[in-house]
Protein backbone atom coordinates (compact mmCIF):
# COMPACT_ATOMS: atom_id res chain seq x y z
CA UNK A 1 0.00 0.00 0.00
CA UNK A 2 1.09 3.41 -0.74
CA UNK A 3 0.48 6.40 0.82
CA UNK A 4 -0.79 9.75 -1.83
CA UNK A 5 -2.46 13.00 -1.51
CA UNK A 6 -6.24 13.83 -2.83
CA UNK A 7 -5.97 16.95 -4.69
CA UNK A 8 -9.46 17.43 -4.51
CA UNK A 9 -10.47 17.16 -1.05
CA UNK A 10 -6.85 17.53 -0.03
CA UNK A 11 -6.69 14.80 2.31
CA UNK A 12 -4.64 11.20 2.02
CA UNK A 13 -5.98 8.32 1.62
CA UNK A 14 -4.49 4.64 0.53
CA UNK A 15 -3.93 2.86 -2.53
CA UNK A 16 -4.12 -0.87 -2.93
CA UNK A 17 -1.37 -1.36 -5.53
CA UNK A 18 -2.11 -5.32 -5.65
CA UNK A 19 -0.51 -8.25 -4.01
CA UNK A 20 2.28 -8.77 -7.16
CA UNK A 21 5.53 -8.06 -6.22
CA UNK A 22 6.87 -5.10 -7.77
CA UNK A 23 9.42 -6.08 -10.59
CA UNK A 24 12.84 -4.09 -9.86
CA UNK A 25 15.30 -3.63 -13.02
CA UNK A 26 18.88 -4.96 -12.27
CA UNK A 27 21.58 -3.01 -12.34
CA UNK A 28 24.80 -4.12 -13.26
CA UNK A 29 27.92 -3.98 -10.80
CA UNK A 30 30.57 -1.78 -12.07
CA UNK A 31 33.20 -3.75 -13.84
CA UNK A 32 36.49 -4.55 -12.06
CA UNK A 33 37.95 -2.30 -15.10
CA UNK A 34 35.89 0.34 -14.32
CA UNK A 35 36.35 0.54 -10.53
CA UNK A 36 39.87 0.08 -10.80
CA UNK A 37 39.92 3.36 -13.21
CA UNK A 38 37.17 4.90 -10.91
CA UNK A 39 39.96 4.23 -7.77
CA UNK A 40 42.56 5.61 -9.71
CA UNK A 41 40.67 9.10 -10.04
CA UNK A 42 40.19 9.59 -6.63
CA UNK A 43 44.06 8.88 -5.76
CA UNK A 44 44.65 11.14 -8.57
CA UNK A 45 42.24 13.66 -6.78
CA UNK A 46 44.12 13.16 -3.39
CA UNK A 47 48.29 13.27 -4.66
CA UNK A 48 47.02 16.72 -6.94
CA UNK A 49 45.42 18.30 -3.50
CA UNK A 50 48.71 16.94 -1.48
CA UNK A 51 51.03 18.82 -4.33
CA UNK A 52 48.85 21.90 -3.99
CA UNK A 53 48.67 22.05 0.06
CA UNK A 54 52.90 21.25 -0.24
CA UNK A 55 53.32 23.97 -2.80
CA UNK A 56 51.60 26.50 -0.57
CA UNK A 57 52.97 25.93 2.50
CA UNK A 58 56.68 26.18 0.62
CA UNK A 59 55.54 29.29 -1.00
CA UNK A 60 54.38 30.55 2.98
CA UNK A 61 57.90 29.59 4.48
CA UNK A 62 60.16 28.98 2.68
CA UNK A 63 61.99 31.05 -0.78
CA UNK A 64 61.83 27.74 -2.62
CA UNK A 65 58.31 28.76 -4.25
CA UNK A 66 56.99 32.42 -4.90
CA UNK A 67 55.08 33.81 -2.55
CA UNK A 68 52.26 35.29 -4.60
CA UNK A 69 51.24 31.64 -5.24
CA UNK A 70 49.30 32.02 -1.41
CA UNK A 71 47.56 34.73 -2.72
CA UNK A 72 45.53 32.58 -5.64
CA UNK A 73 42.91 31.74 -3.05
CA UNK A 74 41.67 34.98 -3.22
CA UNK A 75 41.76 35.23 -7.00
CA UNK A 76 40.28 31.73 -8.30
CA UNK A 77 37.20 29.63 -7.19
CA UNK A 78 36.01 26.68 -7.96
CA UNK A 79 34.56 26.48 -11.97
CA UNK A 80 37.34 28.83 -12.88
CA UNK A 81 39.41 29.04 -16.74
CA UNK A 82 42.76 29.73 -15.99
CA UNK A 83 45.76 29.60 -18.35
CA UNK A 84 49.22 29.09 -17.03
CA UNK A 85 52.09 30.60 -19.72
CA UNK A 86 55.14 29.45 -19.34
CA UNK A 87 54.26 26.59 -16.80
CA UNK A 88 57.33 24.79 -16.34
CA UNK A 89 57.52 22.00 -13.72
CA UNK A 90 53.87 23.13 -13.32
CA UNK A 91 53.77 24.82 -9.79
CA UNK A 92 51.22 26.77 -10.41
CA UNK A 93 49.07 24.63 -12.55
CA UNK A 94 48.82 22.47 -9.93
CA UNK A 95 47.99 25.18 -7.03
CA UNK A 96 45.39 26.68 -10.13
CA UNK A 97 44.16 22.95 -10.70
CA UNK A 98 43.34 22.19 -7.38
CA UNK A 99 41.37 25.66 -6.36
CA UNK A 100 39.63 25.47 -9.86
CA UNK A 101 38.45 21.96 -9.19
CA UNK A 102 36.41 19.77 -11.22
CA UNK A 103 33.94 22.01 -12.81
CA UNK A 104 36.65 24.65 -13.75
CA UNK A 105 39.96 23.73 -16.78
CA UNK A 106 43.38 24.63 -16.09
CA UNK A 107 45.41 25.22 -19.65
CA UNK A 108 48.78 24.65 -18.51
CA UNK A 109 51.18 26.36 -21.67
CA UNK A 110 54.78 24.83 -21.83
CA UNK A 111 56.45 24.73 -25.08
CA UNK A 112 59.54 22.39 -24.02
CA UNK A 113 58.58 18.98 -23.45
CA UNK A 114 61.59 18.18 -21.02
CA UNK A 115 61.47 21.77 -18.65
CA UNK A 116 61.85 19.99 -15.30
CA UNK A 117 59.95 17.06 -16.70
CA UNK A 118 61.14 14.62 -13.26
CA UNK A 119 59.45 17.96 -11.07
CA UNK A 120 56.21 17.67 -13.23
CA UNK A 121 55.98 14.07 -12.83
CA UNK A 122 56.52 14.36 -8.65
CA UNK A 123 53.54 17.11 -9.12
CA UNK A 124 50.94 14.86 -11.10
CA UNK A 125 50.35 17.44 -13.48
CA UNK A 126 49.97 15.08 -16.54
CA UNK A 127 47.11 13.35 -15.05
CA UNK A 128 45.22 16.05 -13.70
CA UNK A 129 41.77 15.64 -15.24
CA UNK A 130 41.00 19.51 -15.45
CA UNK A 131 44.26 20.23 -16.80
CA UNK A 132 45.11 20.57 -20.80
CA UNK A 133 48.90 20.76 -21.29
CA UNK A 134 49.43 22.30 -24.66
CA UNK A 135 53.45 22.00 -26.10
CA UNK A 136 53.38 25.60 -27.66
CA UNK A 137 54.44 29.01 -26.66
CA UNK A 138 52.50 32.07 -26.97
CA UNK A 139 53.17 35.23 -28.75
CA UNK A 140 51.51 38.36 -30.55
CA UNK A 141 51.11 36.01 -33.53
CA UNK A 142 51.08 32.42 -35.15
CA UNK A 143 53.94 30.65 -36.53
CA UNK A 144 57.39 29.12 -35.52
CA UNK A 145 60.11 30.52 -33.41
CA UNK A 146 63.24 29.31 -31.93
CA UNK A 147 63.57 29.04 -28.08
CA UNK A 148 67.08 29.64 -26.43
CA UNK A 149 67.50 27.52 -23.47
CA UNK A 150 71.06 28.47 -21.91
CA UNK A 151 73.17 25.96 -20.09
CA UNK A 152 74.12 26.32 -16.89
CA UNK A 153 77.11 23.82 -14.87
CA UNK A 154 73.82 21.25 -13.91
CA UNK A 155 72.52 21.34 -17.34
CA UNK A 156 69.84 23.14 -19.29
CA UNK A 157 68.00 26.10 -16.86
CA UNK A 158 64.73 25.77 -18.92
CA UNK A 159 63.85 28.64 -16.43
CA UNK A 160 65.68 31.21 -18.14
CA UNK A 161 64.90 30.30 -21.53
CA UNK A 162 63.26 32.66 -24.25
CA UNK A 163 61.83 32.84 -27.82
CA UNK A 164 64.34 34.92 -29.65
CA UNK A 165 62.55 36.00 -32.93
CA UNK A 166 62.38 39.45 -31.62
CA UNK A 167 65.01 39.44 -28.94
CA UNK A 168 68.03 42.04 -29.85
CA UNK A 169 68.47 43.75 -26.88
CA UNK A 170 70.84 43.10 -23.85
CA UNK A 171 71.22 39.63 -22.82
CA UNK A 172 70.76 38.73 -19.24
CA UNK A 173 71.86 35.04 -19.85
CA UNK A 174 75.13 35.96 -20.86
CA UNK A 175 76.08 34.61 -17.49
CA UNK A 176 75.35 30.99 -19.08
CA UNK A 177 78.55 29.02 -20.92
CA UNK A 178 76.35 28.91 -23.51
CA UNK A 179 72.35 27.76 -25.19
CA UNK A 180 70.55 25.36 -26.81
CA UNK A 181 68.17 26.34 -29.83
CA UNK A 182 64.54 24.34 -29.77
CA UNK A 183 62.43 25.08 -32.45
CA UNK A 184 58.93 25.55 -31.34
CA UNK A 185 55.32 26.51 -32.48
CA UNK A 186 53.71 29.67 -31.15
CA UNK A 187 50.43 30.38 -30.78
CA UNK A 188 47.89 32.85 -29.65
CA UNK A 189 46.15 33.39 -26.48
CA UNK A 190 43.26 34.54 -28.50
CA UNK A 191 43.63 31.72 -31.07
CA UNK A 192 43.88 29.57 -28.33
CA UNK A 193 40.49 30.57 -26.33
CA UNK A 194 38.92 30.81 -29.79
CA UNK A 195 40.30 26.39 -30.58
CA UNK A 196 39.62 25.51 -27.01
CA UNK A 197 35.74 26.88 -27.12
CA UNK A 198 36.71 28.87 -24.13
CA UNK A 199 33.76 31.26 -22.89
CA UNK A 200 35.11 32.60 -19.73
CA UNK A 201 38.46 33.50 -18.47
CA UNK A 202 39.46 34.23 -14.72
CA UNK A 203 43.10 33.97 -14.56
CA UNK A 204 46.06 34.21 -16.23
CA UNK A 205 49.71 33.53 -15.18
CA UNK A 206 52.20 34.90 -17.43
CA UNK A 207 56.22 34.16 -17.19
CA UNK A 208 58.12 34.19 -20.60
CA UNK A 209 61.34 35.82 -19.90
CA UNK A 210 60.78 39.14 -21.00
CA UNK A 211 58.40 38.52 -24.17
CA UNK A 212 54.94 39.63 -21.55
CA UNK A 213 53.95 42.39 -24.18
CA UNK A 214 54.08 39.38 -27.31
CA UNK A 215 51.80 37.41 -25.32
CA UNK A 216 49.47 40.31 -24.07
CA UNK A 217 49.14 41.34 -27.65
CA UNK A 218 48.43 38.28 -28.75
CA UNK A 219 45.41 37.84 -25.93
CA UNK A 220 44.15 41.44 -26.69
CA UNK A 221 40.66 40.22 -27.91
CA UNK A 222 39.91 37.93 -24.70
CA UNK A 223 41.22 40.27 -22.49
CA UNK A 224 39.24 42.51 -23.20
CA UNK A 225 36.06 40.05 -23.79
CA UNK A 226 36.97 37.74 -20.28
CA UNK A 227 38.40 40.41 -18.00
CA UNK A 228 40.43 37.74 -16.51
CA UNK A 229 42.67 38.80 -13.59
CA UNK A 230 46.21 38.12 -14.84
CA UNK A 231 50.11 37.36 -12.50
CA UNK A 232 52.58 38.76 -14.83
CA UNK A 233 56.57 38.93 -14.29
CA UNK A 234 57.91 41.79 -15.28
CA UNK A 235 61.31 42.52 -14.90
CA UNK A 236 63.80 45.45 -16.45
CA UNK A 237 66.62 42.88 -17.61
CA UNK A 238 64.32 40.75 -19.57
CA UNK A 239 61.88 43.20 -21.02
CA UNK A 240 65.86 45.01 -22.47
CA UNK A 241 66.11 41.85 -24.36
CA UNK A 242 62.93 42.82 -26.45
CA UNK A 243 63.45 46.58 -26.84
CA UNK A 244 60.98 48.26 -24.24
CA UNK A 245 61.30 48.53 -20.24
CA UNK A 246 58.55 47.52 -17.44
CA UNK A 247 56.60 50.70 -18.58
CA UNK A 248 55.48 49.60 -21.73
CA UNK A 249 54.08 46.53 -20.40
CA UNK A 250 52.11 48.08 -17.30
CA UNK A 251 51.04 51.26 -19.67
CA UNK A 252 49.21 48.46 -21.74
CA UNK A 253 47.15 47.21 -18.67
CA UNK A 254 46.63 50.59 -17.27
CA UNK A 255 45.26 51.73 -20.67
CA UNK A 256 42.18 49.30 -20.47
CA UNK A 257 41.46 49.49 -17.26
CA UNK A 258 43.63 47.38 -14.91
CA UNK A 259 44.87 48.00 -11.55
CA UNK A 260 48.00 47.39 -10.84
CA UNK A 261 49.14 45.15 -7.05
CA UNK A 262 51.83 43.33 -5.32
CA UNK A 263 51.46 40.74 -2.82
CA UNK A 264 52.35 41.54 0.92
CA UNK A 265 51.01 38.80 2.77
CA UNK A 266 47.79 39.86 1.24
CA UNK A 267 47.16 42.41 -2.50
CA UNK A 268 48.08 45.71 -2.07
CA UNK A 269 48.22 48.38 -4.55
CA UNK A 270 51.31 49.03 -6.71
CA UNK A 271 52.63 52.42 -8.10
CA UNK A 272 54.95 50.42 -10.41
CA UNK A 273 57.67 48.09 -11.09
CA UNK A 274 59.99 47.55 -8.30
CA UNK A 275 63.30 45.95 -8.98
CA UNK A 276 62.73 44.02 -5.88
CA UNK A 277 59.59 42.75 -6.92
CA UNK A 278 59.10 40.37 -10.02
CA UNK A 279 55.42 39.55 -10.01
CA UNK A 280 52.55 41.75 -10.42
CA UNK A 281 48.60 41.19 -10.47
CA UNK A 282 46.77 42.72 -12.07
CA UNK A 283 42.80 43.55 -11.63
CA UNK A 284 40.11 45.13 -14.11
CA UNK A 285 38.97 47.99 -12.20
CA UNK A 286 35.60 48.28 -11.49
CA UNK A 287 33.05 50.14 -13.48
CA UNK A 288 33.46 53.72 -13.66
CA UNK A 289 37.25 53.16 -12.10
CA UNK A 290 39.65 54.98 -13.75
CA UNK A 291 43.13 53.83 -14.28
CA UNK A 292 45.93 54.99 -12.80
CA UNK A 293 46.89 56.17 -16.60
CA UNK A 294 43.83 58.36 -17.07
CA UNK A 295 44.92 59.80 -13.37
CA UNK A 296 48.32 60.51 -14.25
CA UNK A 297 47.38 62.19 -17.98
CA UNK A 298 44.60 64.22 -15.65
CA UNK A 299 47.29 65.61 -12.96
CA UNK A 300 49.24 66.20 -16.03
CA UNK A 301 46.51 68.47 -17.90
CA UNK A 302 45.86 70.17 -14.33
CA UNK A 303 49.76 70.66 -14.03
CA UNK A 304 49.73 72.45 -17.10
């Protein structure tokens, strides 16, 4: 007997449903295939959160990891797009994988297969299943380029390396005994949101050695589409290398809009580049913010 509700009189009453059992569909047990795979997930799940928690407590105490990494927490939640250029070992892709979670992607952008490939391996980033790694670099447009890894007494310092189509400044790896050319494919940011069917962006990490502007050229349409919030490195010695210092790169954010911070055991606002500091973040300002840009040009006009 079953128990229902009289919508006309609004009161229950009882059912007789009969005195044949009720015929229940089977349902198959999971294969041992399929639970082994299933297992294998969830470990997955567990050594990724491990990495991150590790990752941020080195960041917190020790100068092994960049500190901005503890300050992601306040920049991505869970569903988030990130990209992650110039990913290396995959540090942050794996910190960005594990705050993004399931629901969000993580396109981790490493164009040399073997950068700290025995690091990447201790971090799980491979198997991460919200991470895409993608074997290209990214520049202000398509095509090939050659990247100059330098060799240091250990071996190659993927670290330092750089695309050097447009490179003829100063060289700050002149330091190193001497380089390795790679030949590699370089993409877009856009062209990659665009192939990817991307249709948000929250975050973007960018460290390439002093080519920032290539990349932020190259991303022009979904920045300005996505908004995302964006970690660059910016400092004077690399940026030489291409031709323009750390004000042509933070002149390009401040023109549409973004706000410019450093981290100090929490975001606070940055004038501009200090040599001390390598990593910026910045912020789309909030509607009807004004840039520090438009601020400047004003004091200017009321100067004159």
């Amino acid at each position: 007997m079953t128990l229902s509700t009289d919508a006309t009189y609004g009161r229950h009453r009882l059912i007789e449903l009969g005195t044949e059992p009720l015929a229940v569909p089977a349902v198959a047990a999971p294969s041992p295939g399929a639970r082994a795979r299933a297992g294998a997930g969830r470990a997955l799940q567990v050594r990724t959160r491990v990495a991150a928690a590790a990752i941020e407590a080195l960041a917190r105490w020790t100068p092994y990891v960049e500190r901005e990494v503890n300050g992601l927490r306040e920049l991505v939640r869970p569903g988030a797009v990130c990209v992650d250029v110039g990913a290396s070992a995959g540090i942050y892709t794996v910190a960005l994988s594990c705050l993004a979670g399931p629901t969000g992607r993580v396109h981790s952008i490493e164009p040399l297969p073997f950068a700290n490939r025995h690091m990447a391996r201790v971090l799980h980033v491979e198997g991460a299943p919200n991470v895409r790694r993608h074997a290209v670099a990214l520049g202000a447009d398509p095509g090939v380029d050659i990247m100059r890894v330098p060799i240091g007494r250990f071996g190659l310092v993927t670290g330092r390396s750089f695309l050097g189509g447009r490179a003829g400044g100063p060289d700050p790896n002149a330091e190193f005994a001497g380089q390795v050319d790679v030949t590699v494919t370089v993409d877009t940011l856009d062209a990659l949101c665009v192939r990817e069917g991307v249709d948000r962006l929250d975050f973007v990490k960018i460290d390439v050695e002093g080519a920032e502007l290539q990349v932020l050229e190259g991303g022009a349409q979904a920045i300005e589409e996505y908004r995302p919030s964006m970690l660059v490195e910016i400092e004077a010695r690399h940026a030489a290398r291409y031709g323009h210092t750390p004000d042509a790169v933070t002149a390009w954010l401040f023109e549409r809009g973004y706000t410019m911070h450093t981290w100090r055991r929490g975001w606070a606002p940055a004038p501009s580049v200090d040599p001390g500091t390598r990593n910026y973040l910045f912020q789309a300002a909030q509607p009807g913010t004004r840039s520090p840009t438009s601020r400047r040009d004003e004091l200017d006009r009321a100067a004159a």
